[in-house]
PDB file of N, CA and C in Angstrom:
ATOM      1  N   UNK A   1      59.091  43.457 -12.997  1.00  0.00           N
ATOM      2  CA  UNK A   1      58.086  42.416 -13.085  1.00  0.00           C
ATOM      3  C   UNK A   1      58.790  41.065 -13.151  1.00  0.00           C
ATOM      4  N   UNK A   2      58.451  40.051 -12.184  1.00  0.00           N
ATOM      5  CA  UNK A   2      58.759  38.619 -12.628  1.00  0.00           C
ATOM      6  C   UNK A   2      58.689  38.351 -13.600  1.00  0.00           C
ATOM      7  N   UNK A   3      59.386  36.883 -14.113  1.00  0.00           N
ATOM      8  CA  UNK A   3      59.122  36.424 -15.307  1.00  0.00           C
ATOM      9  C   UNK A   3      58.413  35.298 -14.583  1.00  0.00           C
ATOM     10  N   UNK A   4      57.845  34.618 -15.223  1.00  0.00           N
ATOM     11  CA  UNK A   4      57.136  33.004 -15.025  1.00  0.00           C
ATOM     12  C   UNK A   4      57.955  31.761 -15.082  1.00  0.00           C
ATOM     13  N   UNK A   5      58.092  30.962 -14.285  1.00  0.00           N
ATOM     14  CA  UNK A   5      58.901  30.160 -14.416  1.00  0.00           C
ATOM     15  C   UNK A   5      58.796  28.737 -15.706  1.00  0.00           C
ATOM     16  N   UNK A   6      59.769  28.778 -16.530  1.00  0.00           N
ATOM     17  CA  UNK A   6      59.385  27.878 -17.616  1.00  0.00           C
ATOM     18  C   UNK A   6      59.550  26.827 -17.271  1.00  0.00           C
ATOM     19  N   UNK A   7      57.991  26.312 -18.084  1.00  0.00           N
ATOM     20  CA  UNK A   7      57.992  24.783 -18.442  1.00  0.00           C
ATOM     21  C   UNK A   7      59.436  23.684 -18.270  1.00  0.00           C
ATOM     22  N   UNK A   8      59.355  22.641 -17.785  1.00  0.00           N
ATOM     23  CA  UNK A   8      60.759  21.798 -17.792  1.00  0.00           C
ATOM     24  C   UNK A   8      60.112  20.274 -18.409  1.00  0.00           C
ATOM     25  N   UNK A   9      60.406  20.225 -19.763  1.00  0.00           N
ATOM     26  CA  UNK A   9      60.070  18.769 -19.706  1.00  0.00           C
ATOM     27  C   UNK A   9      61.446  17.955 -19.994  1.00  0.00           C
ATOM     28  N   UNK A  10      60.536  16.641 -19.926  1.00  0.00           N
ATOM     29  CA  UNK A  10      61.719  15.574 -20.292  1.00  0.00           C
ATOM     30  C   UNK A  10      61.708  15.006 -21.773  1.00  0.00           C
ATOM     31  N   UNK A  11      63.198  14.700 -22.261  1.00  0.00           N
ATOM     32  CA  UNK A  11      62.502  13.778 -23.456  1.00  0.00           C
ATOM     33  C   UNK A  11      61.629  12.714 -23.705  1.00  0.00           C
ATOM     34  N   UNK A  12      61.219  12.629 -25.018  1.00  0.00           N
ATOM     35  CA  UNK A  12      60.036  11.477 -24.918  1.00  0.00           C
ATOM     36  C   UNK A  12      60.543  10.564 -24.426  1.00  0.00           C
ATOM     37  N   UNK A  13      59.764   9.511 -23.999  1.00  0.00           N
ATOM     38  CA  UNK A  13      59.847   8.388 -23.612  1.00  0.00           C
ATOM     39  C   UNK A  13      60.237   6.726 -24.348  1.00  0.00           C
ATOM     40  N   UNK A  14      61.179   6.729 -24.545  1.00  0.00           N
ATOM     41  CA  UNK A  14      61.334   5.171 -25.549  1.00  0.00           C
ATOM     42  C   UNK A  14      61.593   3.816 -24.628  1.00  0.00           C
ATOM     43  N   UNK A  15      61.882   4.071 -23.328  1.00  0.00           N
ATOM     44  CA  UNK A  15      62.378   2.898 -21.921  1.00  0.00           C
ATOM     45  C   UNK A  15      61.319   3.230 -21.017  1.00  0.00           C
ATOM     46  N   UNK A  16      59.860   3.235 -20.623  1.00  0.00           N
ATOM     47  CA  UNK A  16      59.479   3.561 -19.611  1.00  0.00           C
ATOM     48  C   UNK A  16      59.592   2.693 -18.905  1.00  0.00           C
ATOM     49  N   UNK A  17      59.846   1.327 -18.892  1.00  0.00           N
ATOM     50  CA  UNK A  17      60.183   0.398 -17.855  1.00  0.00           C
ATOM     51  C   UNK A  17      61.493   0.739 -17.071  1.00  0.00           C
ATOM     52  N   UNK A  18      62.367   1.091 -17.858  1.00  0.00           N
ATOM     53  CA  UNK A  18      63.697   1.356 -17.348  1.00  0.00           C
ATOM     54  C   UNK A  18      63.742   2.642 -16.600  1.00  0.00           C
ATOM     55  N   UNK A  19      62.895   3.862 -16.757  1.00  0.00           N
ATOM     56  CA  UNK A  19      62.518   4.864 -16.335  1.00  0.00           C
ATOM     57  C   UNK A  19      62.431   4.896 -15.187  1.00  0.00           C
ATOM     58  N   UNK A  20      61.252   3.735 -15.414  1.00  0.00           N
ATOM     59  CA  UNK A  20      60.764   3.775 -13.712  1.00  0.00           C
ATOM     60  C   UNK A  20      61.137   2.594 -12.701  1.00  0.00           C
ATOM     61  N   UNK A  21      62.130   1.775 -13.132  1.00  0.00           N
ATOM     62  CA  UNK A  21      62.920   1.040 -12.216  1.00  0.00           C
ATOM     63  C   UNK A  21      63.801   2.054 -12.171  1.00  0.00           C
ATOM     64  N   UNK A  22      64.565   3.306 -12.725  1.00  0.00           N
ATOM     65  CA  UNK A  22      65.840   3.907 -12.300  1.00  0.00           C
ATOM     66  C   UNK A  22      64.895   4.877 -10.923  1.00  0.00           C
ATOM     67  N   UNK A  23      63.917   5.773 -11.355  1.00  0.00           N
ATOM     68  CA  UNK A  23      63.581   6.425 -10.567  1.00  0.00           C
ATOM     69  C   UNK A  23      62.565   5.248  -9.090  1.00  0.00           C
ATOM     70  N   UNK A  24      61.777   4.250  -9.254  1.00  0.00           N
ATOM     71  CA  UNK A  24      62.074   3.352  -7.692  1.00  0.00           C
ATOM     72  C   UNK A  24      63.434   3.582  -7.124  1.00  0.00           C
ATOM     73  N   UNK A  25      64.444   2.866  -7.888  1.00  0.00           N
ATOM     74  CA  UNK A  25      65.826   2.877  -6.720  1.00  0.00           C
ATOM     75  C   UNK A  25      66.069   4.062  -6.333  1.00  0.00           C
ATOM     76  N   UNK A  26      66.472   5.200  -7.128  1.00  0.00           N
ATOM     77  CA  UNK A  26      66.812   6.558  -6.985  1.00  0.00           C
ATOM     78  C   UNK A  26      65.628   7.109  -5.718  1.00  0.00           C
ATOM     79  N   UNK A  27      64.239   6.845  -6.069  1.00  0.00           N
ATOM     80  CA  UNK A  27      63.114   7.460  -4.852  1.00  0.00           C
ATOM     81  C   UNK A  27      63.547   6.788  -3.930  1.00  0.00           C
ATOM     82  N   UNK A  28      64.045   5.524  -3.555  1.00  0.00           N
ATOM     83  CA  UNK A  28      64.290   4.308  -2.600  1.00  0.00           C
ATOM     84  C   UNK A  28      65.403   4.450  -1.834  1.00  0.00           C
ATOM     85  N   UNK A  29      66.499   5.461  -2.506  1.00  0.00           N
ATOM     86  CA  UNK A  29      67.370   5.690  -1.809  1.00  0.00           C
ATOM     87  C   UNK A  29      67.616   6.873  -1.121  1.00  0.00           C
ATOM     88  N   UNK A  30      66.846   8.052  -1.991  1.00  0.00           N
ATOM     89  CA  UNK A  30      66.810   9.409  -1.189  1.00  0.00           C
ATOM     90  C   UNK A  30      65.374   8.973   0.390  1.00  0.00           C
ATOM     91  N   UNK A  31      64.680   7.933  -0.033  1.00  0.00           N
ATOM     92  CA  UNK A  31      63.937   7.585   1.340  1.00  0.00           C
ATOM     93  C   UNK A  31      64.952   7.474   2.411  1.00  0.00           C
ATOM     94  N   UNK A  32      65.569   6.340   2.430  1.00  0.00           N
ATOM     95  CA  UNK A  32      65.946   5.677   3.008  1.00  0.00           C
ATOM     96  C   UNK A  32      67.203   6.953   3.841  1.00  0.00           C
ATOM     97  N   UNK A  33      68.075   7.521   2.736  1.00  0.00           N
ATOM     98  CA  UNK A  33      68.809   8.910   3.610  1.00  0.00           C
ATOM     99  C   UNK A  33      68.234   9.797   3.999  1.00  0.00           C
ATOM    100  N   UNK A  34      67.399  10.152   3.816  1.00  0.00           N
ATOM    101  CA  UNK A  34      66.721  11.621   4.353  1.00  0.00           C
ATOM    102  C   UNK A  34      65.828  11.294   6.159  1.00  0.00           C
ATOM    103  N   UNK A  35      65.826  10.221   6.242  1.00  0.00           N
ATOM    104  CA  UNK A  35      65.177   9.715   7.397  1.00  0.00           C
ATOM    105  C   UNK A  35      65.765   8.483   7.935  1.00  0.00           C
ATOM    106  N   UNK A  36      64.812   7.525   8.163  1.00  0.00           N
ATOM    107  CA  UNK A  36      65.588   6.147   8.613  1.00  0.00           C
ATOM    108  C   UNK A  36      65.524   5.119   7.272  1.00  0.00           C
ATOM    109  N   UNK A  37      66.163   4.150   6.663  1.00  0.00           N
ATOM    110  CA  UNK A  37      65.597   3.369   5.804  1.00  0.00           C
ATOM    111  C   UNK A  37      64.296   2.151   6.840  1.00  0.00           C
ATOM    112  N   UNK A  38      63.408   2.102   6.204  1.00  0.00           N
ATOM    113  CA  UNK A  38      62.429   1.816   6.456  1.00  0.00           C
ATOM    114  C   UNK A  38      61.828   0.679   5.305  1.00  0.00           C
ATOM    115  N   UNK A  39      61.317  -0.547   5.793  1.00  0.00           N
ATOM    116  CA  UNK A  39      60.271  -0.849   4.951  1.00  0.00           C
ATOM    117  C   UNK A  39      59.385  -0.556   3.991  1.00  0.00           C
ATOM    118  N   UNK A  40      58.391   0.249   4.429  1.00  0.00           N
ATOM    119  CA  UNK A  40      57.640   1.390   3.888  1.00  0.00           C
ATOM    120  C   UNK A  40      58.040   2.100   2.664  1.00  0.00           C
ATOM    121  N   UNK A  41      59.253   2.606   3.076  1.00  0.00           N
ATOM    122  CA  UNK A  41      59.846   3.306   2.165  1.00  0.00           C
ATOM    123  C   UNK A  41      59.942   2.441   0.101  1.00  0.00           C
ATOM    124  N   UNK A  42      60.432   1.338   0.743  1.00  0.00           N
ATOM    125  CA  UNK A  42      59.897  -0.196  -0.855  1.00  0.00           C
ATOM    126  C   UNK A  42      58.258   0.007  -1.445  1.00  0.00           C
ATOM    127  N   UNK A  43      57.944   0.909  -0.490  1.00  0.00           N
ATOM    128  CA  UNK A  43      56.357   0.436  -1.162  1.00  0.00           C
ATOM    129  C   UNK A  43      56.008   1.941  -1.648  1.00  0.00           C
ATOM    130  N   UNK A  44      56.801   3.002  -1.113  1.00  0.00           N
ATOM    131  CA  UNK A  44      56.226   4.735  -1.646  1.00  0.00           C
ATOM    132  C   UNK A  44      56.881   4.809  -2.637  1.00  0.00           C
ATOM    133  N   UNK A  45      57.968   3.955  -3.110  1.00  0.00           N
ATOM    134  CA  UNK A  45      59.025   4.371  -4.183  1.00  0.00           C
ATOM    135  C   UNK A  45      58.250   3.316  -5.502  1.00  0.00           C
ATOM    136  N   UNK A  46      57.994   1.778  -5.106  1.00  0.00           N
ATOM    137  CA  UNK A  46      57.127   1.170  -5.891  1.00  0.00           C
ATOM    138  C   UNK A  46      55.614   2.145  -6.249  1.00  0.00           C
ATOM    139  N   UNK A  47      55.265   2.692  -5.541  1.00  0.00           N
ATOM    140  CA  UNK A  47      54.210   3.089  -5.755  1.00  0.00           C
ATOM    141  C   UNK A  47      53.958   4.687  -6.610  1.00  0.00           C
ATOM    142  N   UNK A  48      54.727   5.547  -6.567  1.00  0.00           N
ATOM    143  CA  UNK A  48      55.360   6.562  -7.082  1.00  0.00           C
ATOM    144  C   UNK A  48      55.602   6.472  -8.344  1.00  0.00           C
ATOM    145  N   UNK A  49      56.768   5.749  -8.588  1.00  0.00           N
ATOM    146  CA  UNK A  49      57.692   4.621  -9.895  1.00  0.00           C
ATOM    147  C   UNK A  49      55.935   4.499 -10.775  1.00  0.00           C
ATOM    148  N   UNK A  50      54.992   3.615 -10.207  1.00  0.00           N
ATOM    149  CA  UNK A  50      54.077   2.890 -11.021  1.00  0.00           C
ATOM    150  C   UNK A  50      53.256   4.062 -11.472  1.00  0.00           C
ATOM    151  N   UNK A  51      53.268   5.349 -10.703  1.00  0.00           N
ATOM    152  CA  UNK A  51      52.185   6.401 -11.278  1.00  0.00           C
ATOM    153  C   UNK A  51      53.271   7.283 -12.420  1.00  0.00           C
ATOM    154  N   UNK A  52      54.595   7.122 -12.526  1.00  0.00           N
ATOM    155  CA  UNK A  52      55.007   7.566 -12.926  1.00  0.00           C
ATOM    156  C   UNK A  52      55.358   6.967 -14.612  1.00  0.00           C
ATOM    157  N   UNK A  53      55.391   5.997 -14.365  1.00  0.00           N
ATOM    158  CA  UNK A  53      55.500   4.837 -15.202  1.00  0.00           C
ATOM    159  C   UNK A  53      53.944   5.037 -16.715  1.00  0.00           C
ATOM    160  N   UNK A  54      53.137   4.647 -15.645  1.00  0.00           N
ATOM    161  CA  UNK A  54      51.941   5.284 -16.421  1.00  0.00           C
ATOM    162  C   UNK A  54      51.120   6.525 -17.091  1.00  0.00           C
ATOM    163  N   UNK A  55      52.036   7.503 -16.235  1.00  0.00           N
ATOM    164  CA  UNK A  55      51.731   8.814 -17.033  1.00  0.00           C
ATOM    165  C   UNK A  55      52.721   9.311 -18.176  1.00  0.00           C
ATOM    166  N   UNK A  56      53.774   8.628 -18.089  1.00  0.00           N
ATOM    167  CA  UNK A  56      54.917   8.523 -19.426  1.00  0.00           C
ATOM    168  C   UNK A  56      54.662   7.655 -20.260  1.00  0.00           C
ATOM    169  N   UNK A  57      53.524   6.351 -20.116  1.00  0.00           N
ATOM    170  CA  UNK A  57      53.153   5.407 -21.466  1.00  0.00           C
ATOM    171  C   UNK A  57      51.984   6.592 -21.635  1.00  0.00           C
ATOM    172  N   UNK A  58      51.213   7.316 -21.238  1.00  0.00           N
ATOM    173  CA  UNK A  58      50.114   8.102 -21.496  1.00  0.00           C
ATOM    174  C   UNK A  58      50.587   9.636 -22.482  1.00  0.00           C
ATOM    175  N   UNK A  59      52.461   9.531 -22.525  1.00  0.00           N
ATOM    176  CA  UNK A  59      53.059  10.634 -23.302  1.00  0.00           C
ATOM    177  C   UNK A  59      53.232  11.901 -22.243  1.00  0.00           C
ATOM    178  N   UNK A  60      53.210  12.077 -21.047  1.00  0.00           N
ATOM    179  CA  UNK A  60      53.542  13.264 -20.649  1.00  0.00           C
ATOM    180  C   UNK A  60      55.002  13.646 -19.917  1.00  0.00           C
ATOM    181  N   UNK A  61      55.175  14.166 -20.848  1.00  0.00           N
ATOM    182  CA  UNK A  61      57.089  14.730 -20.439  1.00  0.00           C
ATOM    183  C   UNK A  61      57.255  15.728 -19.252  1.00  0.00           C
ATOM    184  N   UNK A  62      56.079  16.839 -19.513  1.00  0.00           N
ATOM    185  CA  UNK A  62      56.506  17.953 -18.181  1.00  0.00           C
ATOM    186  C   UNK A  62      56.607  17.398 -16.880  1.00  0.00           C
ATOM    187  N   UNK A  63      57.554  17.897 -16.197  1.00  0.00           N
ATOM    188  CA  UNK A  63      57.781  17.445 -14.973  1.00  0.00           C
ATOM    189  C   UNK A  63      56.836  17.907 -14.150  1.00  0.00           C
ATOM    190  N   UNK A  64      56.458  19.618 -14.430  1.00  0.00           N
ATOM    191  CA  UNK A  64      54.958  19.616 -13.411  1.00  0.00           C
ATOM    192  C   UNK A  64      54.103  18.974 -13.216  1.00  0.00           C
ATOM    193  N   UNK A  65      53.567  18.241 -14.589  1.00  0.00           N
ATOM    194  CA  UNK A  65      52.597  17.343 -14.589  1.00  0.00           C
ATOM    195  C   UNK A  65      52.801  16.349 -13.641  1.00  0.00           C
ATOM    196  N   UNK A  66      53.714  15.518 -14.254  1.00  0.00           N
ATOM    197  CA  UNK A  66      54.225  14.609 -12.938  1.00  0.00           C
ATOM    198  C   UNK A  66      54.223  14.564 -11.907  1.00  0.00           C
ATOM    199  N   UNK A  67      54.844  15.972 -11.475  1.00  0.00           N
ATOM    200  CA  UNK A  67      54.494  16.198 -10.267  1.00  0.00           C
ATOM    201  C   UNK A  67      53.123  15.778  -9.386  1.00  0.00           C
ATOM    202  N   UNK A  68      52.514  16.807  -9.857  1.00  0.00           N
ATOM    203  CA  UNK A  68      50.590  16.592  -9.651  1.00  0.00           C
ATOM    204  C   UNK A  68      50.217  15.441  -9.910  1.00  0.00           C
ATOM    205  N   UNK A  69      50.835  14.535 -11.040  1.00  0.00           N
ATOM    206  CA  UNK A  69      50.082  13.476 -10.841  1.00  0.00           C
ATOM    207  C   UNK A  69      50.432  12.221  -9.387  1.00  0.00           C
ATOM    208  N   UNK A  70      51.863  12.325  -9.170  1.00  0.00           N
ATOM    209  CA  UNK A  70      52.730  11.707  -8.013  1.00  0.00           C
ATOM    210  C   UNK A  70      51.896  12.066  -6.470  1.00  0.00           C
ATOM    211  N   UNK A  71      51.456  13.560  -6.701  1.00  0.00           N
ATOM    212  CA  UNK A  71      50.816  13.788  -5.415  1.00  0.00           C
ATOM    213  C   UNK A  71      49.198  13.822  -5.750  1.00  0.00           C
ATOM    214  N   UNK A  72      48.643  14.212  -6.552  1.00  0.00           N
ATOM    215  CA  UNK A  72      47.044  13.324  -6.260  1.00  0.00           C
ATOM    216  C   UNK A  72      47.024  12.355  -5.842  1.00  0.00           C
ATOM    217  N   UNK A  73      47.848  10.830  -6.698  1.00  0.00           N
ATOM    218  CA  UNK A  73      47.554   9.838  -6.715  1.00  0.00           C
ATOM    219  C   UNK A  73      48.123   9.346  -5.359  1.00  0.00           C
ATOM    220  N   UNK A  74      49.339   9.518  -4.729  1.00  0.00           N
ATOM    221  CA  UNK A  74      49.846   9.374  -3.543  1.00  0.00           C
ATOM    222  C   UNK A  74      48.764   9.502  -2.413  1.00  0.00           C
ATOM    223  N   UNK A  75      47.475  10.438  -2.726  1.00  0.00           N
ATOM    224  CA  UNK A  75      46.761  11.090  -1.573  1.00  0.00           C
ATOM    225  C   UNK A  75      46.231   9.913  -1.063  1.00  0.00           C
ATOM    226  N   UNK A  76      46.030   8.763  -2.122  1.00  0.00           N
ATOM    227  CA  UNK A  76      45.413   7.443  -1.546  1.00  0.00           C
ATOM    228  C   UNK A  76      46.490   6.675  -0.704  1.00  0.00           C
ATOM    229  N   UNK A  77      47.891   7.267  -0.760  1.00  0.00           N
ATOM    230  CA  UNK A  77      48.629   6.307   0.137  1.00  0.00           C
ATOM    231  C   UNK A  77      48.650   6.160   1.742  1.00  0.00           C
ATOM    232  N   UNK A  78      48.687   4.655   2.334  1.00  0.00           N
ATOM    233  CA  UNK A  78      48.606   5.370   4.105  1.00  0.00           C
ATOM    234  C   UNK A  78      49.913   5.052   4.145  1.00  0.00           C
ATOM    235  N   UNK A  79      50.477   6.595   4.522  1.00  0.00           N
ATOM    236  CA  UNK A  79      51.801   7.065   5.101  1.00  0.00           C
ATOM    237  C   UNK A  79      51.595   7.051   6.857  1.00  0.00           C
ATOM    238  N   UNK A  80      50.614   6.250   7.524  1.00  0.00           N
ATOM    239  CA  UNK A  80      51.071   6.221   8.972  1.00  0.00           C
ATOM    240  C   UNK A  80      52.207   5.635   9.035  1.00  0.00           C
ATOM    241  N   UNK A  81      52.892   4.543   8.406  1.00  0.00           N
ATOM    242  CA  UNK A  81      54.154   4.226   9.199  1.00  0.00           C
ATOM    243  C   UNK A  81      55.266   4.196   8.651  1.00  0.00           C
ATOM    244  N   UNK A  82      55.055   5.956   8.489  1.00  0.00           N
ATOM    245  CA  UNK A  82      56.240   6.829   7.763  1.00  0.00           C
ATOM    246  C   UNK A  82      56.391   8.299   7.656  1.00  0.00           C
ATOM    247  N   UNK A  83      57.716   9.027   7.862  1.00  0.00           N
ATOM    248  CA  UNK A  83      57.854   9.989   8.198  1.00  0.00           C
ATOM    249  C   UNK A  83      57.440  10.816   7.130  1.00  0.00           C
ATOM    250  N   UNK A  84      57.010  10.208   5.646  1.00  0.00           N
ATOM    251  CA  UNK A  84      56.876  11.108   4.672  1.00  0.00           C
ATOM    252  C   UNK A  84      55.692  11.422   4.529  1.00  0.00           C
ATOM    253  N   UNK A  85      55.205  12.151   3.115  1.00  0.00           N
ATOM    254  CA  UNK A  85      53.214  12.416   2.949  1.00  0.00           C
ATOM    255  C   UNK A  85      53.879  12.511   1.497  1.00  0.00           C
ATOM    256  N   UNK A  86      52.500  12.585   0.978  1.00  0.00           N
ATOM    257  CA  UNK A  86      52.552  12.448  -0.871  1.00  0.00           C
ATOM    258  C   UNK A  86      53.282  13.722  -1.004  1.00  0.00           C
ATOM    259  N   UNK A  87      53.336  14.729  -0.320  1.00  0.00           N
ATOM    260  CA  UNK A  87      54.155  15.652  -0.655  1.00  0.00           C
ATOM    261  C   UNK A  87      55.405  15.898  -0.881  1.00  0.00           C
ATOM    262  N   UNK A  88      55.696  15.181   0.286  1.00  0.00           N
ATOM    263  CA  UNK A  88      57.725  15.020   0.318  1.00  0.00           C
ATOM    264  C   UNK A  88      57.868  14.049  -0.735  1.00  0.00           C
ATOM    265  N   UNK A  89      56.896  13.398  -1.510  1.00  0.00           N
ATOM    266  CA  UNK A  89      57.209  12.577  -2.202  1.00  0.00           C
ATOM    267  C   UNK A  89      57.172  12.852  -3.231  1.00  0.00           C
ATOM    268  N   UNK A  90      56.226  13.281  -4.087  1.00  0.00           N
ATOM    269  CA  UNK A  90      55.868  14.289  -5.047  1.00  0.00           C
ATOM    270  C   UNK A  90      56.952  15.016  -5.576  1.00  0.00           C
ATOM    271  N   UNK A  91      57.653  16.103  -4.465  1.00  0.00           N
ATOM    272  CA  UNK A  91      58.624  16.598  -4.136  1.00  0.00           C
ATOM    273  C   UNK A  91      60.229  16.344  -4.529  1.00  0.00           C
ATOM    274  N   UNK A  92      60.149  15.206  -3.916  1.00  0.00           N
ATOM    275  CA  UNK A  92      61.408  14.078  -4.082  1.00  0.00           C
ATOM    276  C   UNK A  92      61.472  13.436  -5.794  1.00  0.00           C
ATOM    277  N   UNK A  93      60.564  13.409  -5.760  1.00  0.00           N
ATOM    278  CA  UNK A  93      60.166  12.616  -7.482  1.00  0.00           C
ATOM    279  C   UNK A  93      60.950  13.830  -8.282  1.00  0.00           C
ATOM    280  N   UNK A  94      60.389  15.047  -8.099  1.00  0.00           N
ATOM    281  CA  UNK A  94      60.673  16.525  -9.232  1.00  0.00           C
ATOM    282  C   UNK A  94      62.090  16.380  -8.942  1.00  0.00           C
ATOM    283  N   UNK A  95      62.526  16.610  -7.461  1.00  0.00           N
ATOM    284  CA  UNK A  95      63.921  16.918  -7.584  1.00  0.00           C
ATOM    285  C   UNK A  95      64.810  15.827  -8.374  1.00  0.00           C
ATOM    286  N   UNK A  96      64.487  14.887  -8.293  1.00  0.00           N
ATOM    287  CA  UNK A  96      65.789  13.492  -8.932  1.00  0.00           C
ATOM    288  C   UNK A  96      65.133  13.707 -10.486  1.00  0.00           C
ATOM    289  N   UNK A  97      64.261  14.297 -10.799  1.00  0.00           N
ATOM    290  CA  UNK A  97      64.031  14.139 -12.637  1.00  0.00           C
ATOM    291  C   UNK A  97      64.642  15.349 -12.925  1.00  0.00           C
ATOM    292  N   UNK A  98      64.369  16.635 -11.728  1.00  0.00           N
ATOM    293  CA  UNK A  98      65.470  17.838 -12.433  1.00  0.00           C
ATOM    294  C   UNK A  98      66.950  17.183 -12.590  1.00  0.00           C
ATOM    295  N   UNK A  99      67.272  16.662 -11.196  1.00  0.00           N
ATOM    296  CA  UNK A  99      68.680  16.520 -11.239  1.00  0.00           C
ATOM    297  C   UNK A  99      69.305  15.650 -12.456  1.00  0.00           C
ATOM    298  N   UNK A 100      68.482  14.602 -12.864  1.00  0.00           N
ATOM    299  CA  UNK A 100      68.312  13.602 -13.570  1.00  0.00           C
ATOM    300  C   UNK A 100      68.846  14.502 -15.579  1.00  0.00           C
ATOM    301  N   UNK A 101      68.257  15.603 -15.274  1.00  0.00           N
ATOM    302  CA  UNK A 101      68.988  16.241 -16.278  1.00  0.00           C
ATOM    303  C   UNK A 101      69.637  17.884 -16.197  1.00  0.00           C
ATOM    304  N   UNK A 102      70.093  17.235 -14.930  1.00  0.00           N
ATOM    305  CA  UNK A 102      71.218  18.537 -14.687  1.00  0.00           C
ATOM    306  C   UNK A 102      70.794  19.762 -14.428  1.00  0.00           C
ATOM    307  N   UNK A 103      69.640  19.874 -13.837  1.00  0.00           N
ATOM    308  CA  UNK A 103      69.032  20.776 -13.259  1.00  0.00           C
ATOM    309  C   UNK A 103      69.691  21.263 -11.898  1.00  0.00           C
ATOM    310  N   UNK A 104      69.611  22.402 -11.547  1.00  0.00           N
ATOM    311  CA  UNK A 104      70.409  21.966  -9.449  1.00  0.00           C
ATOM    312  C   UNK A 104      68.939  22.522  -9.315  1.00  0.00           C
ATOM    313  N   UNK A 105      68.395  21.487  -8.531  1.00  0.00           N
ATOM    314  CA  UNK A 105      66.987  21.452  -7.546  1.00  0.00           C
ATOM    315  C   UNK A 105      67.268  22.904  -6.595  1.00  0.00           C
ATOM    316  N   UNK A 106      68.211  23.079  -5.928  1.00  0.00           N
ATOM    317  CA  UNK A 106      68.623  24.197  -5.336  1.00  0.00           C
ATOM    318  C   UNK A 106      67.577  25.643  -5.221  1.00  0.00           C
ATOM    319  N   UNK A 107      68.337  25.937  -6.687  1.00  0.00           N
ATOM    320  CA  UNK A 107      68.773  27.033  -7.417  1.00  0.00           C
ATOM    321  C   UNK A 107      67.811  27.424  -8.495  1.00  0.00           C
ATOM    322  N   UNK A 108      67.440  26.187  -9.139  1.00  0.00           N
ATOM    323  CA  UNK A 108      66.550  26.130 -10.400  1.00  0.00           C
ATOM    324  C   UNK A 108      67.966  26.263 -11.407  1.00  0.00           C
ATOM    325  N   UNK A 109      68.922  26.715 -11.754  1.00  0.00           N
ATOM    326  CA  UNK A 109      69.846  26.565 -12.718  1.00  0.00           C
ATOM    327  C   UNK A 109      70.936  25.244 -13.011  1.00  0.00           C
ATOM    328  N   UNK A 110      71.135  25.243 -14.157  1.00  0.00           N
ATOM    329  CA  UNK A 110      71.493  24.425 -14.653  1.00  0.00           C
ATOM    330  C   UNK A 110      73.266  24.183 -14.927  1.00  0.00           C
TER     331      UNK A 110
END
């Protein structure tokens, strides 16, 4: 029988400003390599950063959460003039907060 994959949170929050200016640049730069750097790309990482920003002054550490909240709220973004969707973004967000504490995105191990 599987096991369930556990919960991953982060510690509380005491810098959410700093939080979410590290994770903009960090989202801003895996944009910019994974495809072309782009314009666009300043405004999914600002925009990401700000939902992220706000669900950590609201107290939520799990990264799933985050997750879900990065891609609901993304659903309002227009990604026409860009190779990404709230998903790869969503996506991108989990992997740099695993990695962020030594997680390998990979693998799931640490």
């Amino acid at each position: 029988m599987t096991e369930p994959i556990p919960a991953v949170t982060l510690p509380p929050c005491n810098r959410p400003e700093q939080e979410a200016q590290w994770l903009q640049a960090a989202l801003r730069e895996w944009l910019d390599r994974e495809f072309l750097p782009e314009l666009v790309n300043q405004k999914i990482a600002q925009r990401a950063a700000a939902v992220y920003f706000r669900h950590r002054l609201e107290g939520e550490n799990d990264v799933g959460s985050l997750l879900m909240a990065v891609l609901t709220e993304m659903q309002g973004f227009d990604f026409s003039k860009s190779f990404y969707s709230e998903f790869a973004v969503a996506n991108a967000v989990s992997d740099l907060l695993l990695s962020s504490l030594g997680i390998d995105t990979c693998c799931g191990q640490s």
